[in-house]
Protein backbone atom coordinates (compact mmCIF):
# COMPACT_ATOMS: atom_id res chain seq x y z
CA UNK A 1 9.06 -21.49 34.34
CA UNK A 2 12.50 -21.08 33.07
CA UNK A 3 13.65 -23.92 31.61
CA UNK A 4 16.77 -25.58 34.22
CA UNK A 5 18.71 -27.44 32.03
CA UNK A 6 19.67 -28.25 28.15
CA UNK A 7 17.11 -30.69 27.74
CA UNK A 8 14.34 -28.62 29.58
CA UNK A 9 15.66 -25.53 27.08
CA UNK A 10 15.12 -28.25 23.89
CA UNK A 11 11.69 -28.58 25.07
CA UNK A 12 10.87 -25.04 25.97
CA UNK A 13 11.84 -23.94 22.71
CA UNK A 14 10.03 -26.20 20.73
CA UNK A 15 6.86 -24.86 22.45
CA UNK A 16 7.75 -21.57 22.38
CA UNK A 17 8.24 -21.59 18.40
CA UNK A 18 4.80 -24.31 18.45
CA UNK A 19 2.63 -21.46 19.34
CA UNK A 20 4.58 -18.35 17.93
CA UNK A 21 3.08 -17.43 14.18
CA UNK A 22 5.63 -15.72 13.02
CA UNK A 23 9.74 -16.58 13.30
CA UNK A 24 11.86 -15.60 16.23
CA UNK A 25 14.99 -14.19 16.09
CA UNK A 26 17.56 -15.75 18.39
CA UNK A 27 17.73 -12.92 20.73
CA UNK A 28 13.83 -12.96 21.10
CA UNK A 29 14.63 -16.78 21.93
CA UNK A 30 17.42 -16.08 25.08
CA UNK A 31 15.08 -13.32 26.32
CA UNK A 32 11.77 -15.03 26.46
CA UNK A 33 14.23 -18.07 27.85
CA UNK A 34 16.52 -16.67 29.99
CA UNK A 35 19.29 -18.20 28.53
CA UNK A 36 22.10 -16.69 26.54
CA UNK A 37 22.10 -16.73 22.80
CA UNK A 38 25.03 -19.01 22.68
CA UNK A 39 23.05 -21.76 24.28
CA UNK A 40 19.78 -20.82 22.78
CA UNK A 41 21.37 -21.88 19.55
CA UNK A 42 23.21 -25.12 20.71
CA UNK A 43 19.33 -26.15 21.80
CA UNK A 44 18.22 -25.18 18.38
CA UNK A 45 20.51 -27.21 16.95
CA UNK A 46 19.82 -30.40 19.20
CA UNK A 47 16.22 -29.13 18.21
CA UNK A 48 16.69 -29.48 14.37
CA UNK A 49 18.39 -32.64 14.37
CA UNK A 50 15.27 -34.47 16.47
CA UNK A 51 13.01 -32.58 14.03
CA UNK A 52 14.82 -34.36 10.85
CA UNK A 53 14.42 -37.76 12.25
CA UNK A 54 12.05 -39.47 9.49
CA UNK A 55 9.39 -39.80 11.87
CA UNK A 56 9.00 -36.39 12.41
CA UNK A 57 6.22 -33.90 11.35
CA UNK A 58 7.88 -30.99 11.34
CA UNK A 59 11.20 -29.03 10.97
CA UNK A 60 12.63 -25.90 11.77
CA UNK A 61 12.61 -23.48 9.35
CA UNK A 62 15.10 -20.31 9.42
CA UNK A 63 13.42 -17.04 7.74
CA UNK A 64 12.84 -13.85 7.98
CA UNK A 65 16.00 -13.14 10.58
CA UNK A 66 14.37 -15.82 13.25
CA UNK A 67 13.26 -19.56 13.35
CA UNK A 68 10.16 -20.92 13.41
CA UNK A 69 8.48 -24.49 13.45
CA UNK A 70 6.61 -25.32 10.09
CA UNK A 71 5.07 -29.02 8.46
CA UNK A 72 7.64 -30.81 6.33
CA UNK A 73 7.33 -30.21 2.58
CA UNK A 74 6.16 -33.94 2.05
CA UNK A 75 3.15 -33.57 4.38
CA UNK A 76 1.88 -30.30 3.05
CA UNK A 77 -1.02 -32.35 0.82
CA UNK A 78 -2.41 -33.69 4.15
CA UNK A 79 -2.08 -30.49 6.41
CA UNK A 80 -4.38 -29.03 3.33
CA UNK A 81 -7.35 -31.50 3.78
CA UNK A 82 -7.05 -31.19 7.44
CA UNK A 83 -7.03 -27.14 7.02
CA UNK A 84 -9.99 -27.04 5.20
CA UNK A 85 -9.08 -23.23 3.94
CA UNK A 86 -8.64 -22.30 0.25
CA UNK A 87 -4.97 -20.80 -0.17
CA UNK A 88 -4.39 -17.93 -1.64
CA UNK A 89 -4.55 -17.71 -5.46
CA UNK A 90 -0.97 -18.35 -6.64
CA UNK A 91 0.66 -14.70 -7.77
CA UNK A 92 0.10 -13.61 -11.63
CA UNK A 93 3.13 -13.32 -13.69
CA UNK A 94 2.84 -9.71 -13.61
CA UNK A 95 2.77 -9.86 -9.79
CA UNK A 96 6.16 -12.33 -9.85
CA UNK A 97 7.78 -10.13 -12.40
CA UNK A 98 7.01 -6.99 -10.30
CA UNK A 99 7.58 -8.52 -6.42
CA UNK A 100 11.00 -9.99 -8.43
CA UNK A 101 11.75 -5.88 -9.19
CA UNK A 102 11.38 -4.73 -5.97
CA UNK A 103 13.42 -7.37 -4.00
CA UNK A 104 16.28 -7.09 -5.98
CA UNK A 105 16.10 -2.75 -6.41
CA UNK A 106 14.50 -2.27 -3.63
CA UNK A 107 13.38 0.62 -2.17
CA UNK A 108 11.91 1.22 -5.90
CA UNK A 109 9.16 3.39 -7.38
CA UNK A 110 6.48 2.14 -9.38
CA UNK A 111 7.76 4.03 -12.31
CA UNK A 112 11.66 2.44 -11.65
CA UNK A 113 9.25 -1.06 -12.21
CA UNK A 114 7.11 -0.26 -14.97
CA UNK A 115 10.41 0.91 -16.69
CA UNK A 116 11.99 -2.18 -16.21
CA UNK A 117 8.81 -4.00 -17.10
CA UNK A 118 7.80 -2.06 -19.79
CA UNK A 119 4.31 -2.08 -19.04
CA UNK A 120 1.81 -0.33 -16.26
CA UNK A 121 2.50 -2.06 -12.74
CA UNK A 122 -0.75 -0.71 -10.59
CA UNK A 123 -2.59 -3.38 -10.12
CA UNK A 124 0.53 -5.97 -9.67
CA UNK A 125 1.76 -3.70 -7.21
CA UNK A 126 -1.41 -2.88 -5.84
CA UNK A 127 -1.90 -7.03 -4.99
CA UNK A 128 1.39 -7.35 -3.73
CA UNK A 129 0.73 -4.61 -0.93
CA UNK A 130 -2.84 -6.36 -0.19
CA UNK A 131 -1.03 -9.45 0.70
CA UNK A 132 1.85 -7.76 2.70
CA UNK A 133 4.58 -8.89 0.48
CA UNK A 134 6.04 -5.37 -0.14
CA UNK A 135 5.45 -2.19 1.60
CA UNK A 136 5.83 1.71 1.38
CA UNK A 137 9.37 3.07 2.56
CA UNK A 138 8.93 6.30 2.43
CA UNK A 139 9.31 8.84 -0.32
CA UNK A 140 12.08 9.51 -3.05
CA UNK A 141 13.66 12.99 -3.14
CA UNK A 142 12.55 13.27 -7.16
CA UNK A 143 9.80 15.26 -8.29
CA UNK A 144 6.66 14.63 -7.18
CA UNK A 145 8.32 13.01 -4.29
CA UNK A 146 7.13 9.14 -5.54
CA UNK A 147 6.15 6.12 -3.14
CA UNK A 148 9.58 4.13 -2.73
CA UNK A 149 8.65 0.40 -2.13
CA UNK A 150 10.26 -2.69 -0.22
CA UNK A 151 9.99 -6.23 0.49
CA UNK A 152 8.20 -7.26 4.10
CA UNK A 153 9.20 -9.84 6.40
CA UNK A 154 6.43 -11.62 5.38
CA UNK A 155 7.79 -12.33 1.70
CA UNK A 156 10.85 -13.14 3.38
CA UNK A 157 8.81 -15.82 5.38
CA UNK A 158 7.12 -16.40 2.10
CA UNK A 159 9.99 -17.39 -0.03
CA UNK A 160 11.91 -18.99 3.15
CA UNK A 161 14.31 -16.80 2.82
CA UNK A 162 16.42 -15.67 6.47
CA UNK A 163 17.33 -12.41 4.84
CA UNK A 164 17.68 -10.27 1.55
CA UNK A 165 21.13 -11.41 1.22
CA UNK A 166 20.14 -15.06 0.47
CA UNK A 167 18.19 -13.91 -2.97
CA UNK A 168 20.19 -15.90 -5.64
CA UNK A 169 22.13 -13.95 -8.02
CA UNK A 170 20.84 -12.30 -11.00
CA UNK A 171 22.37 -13.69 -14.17
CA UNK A 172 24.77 -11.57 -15.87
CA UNK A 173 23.06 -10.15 -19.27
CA UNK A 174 24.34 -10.93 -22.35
CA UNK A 175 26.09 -8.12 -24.32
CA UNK A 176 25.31 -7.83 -27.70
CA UNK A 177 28.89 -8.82 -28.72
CA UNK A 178 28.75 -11.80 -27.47
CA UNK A 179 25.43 -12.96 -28.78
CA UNK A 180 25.31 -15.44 -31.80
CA UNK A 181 26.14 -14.21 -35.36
CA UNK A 182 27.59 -10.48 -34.01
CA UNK A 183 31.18 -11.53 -35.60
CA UNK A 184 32.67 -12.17 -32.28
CA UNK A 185 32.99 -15.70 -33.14
């Protein structure tokens, strides 16, 4: 059935992204539709403001390039006892410190992150590939032609972010000239 009107569109795309695991991208939304982008994203708007009516459940949540429906933040405790499944074991430091690396140098060698590290980054990296929060992207053109790594969608999805460009800024490092008791006071 392709949805006839606005309001049939609201409700077709609420169903659509009820049953999808993973976001859609807008243009995967006026395909599956039949509707132009345009208005796909007018209804996604009408969508989002229902969905943030206190009485709601759940929201819309932009990520990885696409929208998807997921629980509001304040009901997450009670979606956990009606789940029943053990989440996964929060991420080590080391795995932070090295998933942090390859987001913002991305595509990076394991050597590029232990350098920056300072210490070994197997098993971090290792973890972070058995979850499907980075990936291999090919080679690098250096000796021994290394593994190059990148984030996935999925850590996009992960850290609700809609694309690599909405990764907060790295603070500026200090130089050593301006640091207290250098004689640049």
């Amino acid at each position: 059935m392709i949805p006839e009107t606005l309001v049939e569109l609201v409700a077709a795309l609420e169903a659509i992204l009820f049953v999808s695991h993973e976001p859609l991208s807008l243009e995967d939304l006026a395909r599956i539709t039949g509707w132009d982008e345009e208005r796909v994203r007018n209804a996604l708007e009408l969508l989002d403001a229902r969905m943030k009516e206190a009485d709601r459940g759940l929201c819309l949540l932009w990520a990885a390039g696409g929208v998807q429906l997921a629980t509001k933040a304040r009901f997450a405790a009670v979606v956990a006892a009606v789940e029943k499944t053990k989440p996964p074991a929060p991420l080590s430091r080391a795995q932070l410190e090295t998933l942090a690396i390859v987001a913002y140098r991305q595509p990076v060698t394991r050597a590029e992150i232990e350098h920056v590290r300072g210490v070994r980054s197997e098993s971090a990296l290792q973890a972070l590939l058995e979850r499907g929060l980075v990936e291999e992207a090919g080679r690098a053109d250096g000796p021994g032609r290394p593994i190059l790594y990148r984030t996935t969608n999925l850590f996009l999805q992960w850290c609700g972010l809609n694309s690599l460009e909405d990764l907060p800024p790295l603070p500026e490092a200090e130089s050593p000239h301006s640091l207290p008791g250098t004689g640049s006071d």
